[in-house]
PDB file of N, CA and C in Angstrom:
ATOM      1  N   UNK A   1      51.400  87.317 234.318  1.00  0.00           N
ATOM      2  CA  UNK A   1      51.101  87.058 232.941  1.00  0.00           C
ATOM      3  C   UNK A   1      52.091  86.013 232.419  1.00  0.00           C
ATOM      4  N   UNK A   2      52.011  84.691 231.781  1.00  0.00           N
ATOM      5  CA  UNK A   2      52.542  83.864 230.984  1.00  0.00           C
ATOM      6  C   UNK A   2      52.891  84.375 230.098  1.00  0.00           C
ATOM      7  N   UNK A   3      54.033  84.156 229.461  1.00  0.00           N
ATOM      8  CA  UNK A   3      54.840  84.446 228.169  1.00  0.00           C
ATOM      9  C   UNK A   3      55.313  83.034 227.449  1.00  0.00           C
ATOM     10  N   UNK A   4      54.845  82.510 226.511  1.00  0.00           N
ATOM     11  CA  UNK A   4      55.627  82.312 225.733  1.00  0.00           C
ATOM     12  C   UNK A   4      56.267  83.079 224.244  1.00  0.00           C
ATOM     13  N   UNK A   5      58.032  82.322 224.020  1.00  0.00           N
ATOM     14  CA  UNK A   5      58.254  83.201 223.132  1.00  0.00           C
ATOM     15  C   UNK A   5      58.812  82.018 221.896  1.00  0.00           C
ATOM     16  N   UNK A   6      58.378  82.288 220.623  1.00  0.00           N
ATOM     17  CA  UNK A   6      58.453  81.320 219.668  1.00  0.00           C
ATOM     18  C   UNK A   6      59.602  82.133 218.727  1.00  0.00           C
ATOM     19  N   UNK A   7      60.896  82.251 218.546  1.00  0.00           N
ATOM     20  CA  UNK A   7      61.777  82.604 218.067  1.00  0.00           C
ATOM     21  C   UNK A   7      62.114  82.096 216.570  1.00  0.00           C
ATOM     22  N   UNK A   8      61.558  82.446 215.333  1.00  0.00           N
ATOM     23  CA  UNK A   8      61.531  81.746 213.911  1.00  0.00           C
ATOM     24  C   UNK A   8      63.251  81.905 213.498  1.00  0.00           C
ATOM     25  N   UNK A   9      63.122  81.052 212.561  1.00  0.00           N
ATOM     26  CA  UNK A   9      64.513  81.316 211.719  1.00  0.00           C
ATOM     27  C   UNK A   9      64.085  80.296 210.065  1.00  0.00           C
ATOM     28  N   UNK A  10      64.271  81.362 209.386  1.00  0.00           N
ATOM     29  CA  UNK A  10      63.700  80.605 207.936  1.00  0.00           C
ATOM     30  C   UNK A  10      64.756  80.217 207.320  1.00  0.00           C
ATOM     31  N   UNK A  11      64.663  79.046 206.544  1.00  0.00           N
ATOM     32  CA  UNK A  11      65.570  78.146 206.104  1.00  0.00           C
ATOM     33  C   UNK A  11      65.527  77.738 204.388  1.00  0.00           C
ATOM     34  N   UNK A  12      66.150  77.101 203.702  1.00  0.00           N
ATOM     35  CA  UNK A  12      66.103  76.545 202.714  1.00  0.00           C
ATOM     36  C   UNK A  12      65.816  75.263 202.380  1.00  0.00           C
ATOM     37  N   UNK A  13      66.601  74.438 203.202  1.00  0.00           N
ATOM     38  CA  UNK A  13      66.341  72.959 203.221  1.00  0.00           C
ATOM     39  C   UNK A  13      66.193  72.668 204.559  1.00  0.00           C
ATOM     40  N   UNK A  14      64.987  72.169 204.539  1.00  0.00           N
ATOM     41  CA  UNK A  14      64.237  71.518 206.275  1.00  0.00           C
ATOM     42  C   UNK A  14      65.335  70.134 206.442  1.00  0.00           C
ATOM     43  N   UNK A  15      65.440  69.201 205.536  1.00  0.00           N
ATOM     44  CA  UNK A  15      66.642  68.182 206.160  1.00  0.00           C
ATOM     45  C   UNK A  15      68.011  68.613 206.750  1.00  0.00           C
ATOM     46  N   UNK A  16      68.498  69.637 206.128  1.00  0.00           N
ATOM     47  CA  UNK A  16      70.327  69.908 205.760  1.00  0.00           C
ATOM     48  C   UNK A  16      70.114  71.021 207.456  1.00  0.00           C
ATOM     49  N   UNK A  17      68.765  71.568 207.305  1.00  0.00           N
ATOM     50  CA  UNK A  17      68.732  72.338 208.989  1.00  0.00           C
ATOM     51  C   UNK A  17      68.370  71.981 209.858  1.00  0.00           C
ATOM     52  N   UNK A  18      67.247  71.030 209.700  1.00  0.00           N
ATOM     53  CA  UNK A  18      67.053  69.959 210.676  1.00  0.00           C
ATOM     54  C   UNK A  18      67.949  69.339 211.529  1.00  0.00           C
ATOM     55  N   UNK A  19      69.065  68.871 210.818  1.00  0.00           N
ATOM     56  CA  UNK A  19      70.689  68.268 211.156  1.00  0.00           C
ATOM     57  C   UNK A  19      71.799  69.189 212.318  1.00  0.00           C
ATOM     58  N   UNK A  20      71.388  70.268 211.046  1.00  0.00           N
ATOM     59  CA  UNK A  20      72.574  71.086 212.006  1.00  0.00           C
ATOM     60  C   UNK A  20      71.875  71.931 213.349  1.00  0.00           C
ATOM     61  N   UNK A  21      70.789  71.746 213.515  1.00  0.00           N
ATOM     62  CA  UNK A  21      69.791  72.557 214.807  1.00  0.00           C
ATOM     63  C   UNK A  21      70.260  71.521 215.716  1.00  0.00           C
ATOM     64  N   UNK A  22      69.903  70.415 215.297  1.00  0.00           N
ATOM     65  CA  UNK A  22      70.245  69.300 216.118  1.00  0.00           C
ATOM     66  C   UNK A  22      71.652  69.147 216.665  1.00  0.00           C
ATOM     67  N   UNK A  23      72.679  69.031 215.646  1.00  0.00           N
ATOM     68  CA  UNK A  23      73.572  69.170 216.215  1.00  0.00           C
ATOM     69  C   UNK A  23      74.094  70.500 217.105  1.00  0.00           C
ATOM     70  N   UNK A  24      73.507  71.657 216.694  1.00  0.00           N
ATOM     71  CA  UNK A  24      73.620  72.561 218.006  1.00  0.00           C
ATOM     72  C   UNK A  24      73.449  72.257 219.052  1.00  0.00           C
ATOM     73  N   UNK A  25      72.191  72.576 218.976  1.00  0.00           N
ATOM     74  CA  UNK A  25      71.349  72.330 220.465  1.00  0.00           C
ATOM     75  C   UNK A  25      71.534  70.928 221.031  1.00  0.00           C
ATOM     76  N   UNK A  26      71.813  70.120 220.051  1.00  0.00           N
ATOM     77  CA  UNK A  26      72.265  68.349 221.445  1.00  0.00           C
ATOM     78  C   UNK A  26      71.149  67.632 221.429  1.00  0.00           C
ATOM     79  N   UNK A  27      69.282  67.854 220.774  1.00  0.00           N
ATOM     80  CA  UNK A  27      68.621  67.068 221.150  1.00  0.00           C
ATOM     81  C   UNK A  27      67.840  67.583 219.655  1.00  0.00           C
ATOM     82  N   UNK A  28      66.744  66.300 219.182  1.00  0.00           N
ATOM     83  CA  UNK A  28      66.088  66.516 218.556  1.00  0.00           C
ATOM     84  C   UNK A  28      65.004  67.590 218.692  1.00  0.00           C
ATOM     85  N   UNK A  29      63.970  67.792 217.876  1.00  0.00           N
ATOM     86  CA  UNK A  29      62.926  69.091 218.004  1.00  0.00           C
ATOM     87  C   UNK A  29      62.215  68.133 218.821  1.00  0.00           C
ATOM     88  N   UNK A  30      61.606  69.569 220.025  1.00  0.00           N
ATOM     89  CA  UNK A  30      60.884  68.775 220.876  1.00  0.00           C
ATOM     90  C   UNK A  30      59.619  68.734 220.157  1.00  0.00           C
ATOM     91  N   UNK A  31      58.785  69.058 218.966  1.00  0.00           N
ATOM     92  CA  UNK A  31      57.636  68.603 218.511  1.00  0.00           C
ATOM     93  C   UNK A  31      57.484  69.600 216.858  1.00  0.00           C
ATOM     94  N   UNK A  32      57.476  68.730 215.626  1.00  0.00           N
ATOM     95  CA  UNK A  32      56.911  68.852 214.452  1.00  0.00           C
ATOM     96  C   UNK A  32      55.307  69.160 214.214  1.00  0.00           C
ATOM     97  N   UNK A  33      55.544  70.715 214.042  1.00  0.00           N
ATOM     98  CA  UNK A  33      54.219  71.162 213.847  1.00  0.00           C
ATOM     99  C   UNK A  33      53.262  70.817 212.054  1.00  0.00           C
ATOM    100  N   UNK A  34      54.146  70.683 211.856  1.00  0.00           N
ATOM    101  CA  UNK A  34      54.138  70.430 210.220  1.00  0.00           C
ATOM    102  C   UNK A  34      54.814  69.754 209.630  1.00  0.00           C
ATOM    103  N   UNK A  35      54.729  69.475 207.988  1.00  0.00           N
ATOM    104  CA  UNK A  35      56.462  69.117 207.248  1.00  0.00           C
ATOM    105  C   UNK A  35      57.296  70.581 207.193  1.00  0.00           C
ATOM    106  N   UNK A  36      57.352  71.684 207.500  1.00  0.00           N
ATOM    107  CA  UNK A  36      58.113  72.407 206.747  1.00  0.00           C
ATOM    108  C   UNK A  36      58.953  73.145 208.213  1.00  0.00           C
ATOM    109  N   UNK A  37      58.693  72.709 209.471  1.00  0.00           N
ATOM    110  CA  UNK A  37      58.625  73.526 210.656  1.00  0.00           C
ATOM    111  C   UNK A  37      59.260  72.171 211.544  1.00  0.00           C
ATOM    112  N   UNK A  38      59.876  72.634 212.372  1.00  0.00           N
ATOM    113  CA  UNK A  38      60.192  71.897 213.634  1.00  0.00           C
ATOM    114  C   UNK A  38      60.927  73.133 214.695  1.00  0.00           C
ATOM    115  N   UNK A  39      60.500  72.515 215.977  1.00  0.00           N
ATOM    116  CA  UNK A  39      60.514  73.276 216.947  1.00  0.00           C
ATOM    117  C   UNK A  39      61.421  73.113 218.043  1.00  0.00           C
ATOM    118  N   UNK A  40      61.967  73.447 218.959  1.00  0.00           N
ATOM    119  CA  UNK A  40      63.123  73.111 219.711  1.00  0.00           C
ATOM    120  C   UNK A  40      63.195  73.976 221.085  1.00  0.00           C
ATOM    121  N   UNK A  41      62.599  73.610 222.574  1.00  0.00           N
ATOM    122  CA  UNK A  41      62.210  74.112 223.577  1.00  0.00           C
ATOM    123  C   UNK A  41      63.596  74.621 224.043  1.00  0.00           C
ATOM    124  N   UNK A  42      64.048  75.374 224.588  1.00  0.00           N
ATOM    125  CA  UNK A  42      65.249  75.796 225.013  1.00  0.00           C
ATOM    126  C   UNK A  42      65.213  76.141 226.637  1.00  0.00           C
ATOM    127  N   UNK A  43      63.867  76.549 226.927  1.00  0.00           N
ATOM    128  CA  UNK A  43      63.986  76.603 228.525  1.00  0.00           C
ATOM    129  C   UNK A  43      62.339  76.730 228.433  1.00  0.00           C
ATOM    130  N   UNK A  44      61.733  76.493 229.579  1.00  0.00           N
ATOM    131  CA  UNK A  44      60.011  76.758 229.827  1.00  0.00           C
ATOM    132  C   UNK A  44      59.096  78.049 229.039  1.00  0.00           C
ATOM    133  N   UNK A  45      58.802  77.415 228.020  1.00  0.00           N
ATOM    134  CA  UNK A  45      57.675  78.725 227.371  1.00  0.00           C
ATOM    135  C   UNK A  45      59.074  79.366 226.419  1.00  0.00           C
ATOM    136  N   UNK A  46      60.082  78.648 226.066  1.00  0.00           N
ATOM    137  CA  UNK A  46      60.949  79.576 225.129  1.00  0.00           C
ATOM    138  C   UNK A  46      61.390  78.602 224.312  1.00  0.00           C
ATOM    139  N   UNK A  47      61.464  78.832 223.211  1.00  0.00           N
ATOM    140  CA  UNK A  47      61.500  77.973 221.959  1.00  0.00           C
ATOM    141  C   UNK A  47      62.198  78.395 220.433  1.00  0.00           C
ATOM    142  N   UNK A  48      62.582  78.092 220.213  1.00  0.00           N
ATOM    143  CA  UNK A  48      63.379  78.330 218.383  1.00  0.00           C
ATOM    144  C   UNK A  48      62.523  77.491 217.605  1.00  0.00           C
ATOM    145  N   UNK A  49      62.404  77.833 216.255  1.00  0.00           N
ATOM    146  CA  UNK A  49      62.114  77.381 215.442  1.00  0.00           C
ATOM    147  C   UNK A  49      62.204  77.541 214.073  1.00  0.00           C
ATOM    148  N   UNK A  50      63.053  76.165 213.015  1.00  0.00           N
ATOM    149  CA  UNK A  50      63.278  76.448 211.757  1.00  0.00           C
ATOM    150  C   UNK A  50      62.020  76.296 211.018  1.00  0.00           C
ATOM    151  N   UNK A  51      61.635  77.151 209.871  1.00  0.00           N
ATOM    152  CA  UNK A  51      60.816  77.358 208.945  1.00  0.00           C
ATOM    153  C   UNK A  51      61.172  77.233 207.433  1.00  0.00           C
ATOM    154  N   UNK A  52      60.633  76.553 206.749  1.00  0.00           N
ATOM    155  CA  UNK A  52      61.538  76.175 205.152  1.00  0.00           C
ATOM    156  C   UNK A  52      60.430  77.940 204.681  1.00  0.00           C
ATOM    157  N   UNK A  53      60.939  78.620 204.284  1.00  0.00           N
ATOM    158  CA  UNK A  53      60.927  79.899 203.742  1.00  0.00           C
ATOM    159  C   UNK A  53      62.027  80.492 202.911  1.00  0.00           C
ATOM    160  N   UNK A  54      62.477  79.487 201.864  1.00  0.00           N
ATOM    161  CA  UNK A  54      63.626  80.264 201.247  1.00  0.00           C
ATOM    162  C   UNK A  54      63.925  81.981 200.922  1.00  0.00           C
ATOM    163  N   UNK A  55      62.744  82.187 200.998  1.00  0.00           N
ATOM    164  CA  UNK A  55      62.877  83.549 200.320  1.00  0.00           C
ATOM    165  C   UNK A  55      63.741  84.636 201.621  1.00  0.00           C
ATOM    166  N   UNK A  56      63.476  84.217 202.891  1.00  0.00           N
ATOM    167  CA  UNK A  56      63.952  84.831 203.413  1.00  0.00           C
ATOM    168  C   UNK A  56      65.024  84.204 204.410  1.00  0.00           C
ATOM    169  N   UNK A  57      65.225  83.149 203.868  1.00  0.00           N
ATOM    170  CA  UNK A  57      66.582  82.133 204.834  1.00  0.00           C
ATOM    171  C   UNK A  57      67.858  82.996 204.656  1.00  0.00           C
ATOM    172  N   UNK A  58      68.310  82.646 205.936  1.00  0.00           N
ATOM    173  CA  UNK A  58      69.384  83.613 206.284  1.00  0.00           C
ATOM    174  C   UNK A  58      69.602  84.990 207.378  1.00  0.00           C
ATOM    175  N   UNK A  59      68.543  85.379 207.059  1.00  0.00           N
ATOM    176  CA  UNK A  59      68.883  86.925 208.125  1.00  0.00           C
ATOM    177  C   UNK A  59      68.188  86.947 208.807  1.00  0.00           C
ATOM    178  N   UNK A  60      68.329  85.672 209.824  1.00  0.00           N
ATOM    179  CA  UNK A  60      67.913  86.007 211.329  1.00  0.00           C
ATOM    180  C   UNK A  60      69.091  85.778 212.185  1.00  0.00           C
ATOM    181  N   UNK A  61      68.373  86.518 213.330  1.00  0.00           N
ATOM    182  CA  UNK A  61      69.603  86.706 214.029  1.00  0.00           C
ATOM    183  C   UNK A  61      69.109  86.911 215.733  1.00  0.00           C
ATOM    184  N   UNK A  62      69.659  85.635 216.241  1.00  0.00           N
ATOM    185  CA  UNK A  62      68.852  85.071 217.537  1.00  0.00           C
ATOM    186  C   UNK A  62      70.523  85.334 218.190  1.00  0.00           C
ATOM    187  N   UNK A  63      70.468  85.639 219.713  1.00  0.00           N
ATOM    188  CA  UNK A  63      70.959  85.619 220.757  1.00  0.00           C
ATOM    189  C   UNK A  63      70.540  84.891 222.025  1.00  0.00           C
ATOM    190  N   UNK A  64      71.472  83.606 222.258  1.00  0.00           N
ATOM    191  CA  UNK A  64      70.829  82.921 223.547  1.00  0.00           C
ATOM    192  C   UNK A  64      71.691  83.494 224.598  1.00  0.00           C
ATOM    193  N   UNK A  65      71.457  83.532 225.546  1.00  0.00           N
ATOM    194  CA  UNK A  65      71.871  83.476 226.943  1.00  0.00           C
ATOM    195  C   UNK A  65      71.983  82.985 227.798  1.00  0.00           C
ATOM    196  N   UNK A  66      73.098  82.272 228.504  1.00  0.00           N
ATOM    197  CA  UNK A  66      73.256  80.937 229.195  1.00  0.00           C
ATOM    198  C   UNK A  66      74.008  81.320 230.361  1.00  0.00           C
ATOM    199  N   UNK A  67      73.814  79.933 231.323  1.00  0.00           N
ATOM    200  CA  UNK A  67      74.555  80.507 232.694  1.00  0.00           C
ATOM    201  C   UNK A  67      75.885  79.506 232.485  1.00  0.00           C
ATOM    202  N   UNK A  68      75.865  78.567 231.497  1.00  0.00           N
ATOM    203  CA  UNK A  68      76.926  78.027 231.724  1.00  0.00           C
ATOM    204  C   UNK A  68      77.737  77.924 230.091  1.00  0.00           C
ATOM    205  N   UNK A  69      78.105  79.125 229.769  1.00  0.00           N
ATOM    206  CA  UNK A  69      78.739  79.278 228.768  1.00  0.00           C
ATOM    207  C   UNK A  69      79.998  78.374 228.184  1.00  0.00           C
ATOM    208  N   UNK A  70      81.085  78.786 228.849  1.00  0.00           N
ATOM    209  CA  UNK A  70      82.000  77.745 228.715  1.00  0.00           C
ATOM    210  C   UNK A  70      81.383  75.838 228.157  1.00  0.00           C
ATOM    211  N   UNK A  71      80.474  75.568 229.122  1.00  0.00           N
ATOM    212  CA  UNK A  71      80.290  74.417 229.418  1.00  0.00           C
ATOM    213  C   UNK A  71      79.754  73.784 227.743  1.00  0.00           C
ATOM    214  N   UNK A  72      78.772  75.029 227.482  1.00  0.00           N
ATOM    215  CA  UNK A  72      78.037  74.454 226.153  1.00  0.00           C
ATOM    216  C   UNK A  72      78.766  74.772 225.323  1.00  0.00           C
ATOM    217  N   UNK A  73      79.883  75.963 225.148  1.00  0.00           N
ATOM    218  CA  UNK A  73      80.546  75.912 223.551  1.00  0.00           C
ATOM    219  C   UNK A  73      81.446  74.456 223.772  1.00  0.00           C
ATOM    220  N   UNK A  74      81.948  74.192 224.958  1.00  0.00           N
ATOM    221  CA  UNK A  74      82.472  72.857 225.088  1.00  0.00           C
ATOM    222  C   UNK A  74      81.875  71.743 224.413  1.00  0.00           C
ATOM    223  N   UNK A  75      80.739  71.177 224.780  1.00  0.00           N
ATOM    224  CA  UNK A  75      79.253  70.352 224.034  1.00  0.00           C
ATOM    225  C   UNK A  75      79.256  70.683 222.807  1.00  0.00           C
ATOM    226  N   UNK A  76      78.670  71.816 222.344  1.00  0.00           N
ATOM    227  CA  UNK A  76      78.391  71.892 221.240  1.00  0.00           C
ATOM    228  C   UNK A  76      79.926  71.581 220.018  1.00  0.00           C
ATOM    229  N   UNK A  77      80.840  72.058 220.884  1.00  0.00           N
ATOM    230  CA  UNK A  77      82.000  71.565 219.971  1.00  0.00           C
ATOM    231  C   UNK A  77      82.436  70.020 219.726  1.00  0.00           C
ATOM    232  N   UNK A  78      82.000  69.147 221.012  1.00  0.00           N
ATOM    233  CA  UNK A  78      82.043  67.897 220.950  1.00  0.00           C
ATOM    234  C   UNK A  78      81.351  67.164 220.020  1.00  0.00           C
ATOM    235  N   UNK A  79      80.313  68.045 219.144  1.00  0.00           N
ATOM    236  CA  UNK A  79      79.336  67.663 218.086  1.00  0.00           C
ATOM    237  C   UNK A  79      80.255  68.172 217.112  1.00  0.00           C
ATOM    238  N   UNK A  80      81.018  68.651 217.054  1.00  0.00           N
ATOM    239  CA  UNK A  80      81.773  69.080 215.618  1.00  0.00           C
ATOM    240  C   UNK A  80      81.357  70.259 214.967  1.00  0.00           C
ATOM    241  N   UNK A  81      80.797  71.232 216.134  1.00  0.00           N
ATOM    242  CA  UNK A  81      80.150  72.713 215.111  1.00  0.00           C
ATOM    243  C   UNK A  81      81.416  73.706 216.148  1.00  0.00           C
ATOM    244  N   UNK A  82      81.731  74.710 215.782  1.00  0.00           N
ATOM    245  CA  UNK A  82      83.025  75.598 216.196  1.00  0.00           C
ATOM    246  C   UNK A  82      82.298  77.311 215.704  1.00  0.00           C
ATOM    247  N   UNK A  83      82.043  77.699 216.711  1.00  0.00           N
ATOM    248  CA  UNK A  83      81.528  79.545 216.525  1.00  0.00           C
ATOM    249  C   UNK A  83      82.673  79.736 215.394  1.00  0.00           C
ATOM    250  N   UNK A  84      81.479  80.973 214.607  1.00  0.00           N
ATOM    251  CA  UNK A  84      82.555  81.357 213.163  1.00  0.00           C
ATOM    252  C   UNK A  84      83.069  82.337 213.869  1.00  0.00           C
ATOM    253  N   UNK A  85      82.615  83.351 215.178  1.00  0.00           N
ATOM    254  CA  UNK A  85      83.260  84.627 215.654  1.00  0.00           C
ATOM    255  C   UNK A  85      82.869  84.619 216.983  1.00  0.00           C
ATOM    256  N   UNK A  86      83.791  85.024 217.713  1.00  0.00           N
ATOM    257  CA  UNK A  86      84.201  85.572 219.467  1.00  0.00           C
ATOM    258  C   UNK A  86      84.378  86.447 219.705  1.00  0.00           C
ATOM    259  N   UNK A  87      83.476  87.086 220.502  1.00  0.00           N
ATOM    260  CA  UNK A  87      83.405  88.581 220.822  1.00  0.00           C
ATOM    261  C   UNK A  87      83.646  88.508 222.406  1.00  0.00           C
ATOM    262  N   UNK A  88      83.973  90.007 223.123  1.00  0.00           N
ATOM    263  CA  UNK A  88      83.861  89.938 224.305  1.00  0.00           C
ATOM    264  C   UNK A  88      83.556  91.651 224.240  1.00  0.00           C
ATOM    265  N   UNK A  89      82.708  91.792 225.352  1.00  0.00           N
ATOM    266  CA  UNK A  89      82.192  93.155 225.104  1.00  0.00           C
ATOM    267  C   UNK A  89      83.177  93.672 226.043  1.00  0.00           C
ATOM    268  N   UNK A  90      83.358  95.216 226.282  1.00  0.00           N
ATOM    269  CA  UNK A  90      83.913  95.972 227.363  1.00  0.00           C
ATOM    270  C   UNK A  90      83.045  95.349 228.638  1.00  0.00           C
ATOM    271  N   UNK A  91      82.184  95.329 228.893  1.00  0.00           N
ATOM    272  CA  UNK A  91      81.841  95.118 229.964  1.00  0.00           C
ATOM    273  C   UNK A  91      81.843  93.639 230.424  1.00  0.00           C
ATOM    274  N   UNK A  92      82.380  92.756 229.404  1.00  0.00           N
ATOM    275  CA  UNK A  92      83.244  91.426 230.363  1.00  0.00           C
ATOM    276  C   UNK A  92      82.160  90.028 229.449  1.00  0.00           C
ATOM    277  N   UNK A  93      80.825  90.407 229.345  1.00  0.00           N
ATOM    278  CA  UNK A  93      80.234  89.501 228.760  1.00  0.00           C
ATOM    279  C   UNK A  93      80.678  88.866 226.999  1.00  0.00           C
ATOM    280  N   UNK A  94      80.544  87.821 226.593  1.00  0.00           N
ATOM    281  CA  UNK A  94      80.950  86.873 225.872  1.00  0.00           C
ATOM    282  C   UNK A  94      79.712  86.638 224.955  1.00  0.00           C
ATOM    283  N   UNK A  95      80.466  86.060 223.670  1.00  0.00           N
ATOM    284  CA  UNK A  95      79.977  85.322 222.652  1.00  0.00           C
ATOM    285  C   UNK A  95      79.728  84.650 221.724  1.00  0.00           C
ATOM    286  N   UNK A  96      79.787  83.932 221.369  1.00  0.00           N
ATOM    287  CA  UNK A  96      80.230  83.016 220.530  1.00  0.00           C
ATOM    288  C   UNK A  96      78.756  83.176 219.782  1.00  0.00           C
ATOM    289  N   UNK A  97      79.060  83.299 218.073  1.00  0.00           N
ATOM    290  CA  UNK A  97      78.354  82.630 217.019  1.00  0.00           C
ATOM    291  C   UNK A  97      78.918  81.593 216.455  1.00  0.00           C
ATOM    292  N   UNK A  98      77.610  81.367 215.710  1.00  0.00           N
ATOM    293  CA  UNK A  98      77.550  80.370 215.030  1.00  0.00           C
ATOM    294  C   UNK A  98      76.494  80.463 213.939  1.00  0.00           C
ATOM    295  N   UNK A  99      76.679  80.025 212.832  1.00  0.00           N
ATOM    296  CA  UNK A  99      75.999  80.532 211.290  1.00  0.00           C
ATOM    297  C   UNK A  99      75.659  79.099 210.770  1.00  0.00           C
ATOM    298  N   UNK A 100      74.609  78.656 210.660  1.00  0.00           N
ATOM    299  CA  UNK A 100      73.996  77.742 210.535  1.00  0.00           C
ATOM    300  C   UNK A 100      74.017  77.426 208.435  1.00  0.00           C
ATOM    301  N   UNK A 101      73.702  76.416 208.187  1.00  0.00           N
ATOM    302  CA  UNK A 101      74.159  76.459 206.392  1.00  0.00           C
ATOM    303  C   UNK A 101      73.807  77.347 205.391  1.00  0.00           C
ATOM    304  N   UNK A 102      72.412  78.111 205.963  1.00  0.00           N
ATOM    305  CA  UNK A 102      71.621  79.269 205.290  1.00  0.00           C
ATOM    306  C   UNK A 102      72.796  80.754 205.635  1.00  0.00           C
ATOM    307  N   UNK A 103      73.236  80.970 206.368  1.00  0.00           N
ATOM    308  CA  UNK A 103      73.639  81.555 207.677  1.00  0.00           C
ATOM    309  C   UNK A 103      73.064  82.925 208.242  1.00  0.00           C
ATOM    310  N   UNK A 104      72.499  81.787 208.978  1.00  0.00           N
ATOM    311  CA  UNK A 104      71.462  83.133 210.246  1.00  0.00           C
ATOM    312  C   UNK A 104      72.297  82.524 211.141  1.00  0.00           C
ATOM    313  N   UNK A 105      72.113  83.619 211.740  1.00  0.00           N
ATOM    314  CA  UNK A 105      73.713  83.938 213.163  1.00  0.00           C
ATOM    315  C   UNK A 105      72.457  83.544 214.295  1.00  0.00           C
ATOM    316  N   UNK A 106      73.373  82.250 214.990  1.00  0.00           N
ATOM    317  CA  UNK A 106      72.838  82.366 216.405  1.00  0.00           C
ATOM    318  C   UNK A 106      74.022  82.552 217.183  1.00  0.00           C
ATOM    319  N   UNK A 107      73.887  83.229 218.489  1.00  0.00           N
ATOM    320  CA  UNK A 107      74.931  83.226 219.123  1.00  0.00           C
ATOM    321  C   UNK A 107      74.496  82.684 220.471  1.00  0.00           C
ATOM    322  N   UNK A 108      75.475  82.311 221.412  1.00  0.00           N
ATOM    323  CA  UNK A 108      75.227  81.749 222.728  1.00  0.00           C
ATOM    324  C   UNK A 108      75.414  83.499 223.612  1.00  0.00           C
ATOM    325  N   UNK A 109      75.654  83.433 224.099  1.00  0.00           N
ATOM    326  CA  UNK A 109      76.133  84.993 225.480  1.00  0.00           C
ATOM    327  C   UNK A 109      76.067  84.347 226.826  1.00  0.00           C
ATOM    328  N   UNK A 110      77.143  84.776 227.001  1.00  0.00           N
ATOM    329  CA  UNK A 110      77.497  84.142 228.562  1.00  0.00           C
ATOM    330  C   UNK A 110      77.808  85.875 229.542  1.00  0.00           C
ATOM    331  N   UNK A 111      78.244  85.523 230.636  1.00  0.00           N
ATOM    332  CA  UNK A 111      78.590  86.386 231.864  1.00  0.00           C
ATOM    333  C   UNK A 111      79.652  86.016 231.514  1.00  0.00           C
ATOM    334  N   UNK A 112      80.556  87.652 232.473  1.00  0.00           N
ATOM    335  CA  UNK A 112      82.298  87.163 232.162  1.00  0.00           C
ATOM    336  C   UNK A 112      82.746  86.297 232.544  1.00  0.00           C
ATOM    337  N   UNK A 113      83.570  85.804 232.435  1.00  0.00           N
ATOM    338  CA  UNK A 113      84.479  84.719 232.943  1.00  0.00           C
ATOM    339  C   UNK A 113      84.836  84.933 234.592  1.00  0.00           C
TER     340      UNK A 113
END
């Protein structure tokens, strides 16, 4: 069975989030479904996407998972964005958020070190 998974996050201002998605993630949206929506592929059939929905901008709350952790808070810091909080669980795995201008928490999650 195929899965895709379309991961929303509602916003206030489509320009001011537009910017900072971008500067997360490192690349523009891979395709504008609308004016109020843009979309951003993250791996095959898995995708994020900001939505101008003020009413409910803010309280989402996405977790990515990566094999090369270190590597991307590295990147993503080279863009000038810095996780607001660092966690490390008992069991060794990692995380870094990050709170976007609305602030809905995305976080990266890595394997231990």
């Amino acid at each position: 069975m195929a899965i895709d998974l379309f991961a929303g996050i509602p916003v206030h201002d489509y320009g001011r989030a537009a910017a900072w998605y971008e500067q997360l993630l490192g690349a523009p949206p891979a395709f504008l479904p609308n004016d109020t929506e843009a979309v951003w592929e993250l791996a095959d059939h898995r995708y994020v996407f900001i939505e101008v929905r003020p009413e409910h901008a803010g309280h989402a709350l996405h977790t990515i998972f990566v094999d090369d952790f270190d590597a991307r808070l590295t990147q993503i810091a080279e863009r000038g964005l810095k996780p607001t909080e660092r966690e490390t669980y008992d069991n060794g795995v990692r995380k870094a958020i990050f709170r976007d201008p609305d602030g809905n928490e995305i976080g990266f999650g890595g394997a231990p070190a």
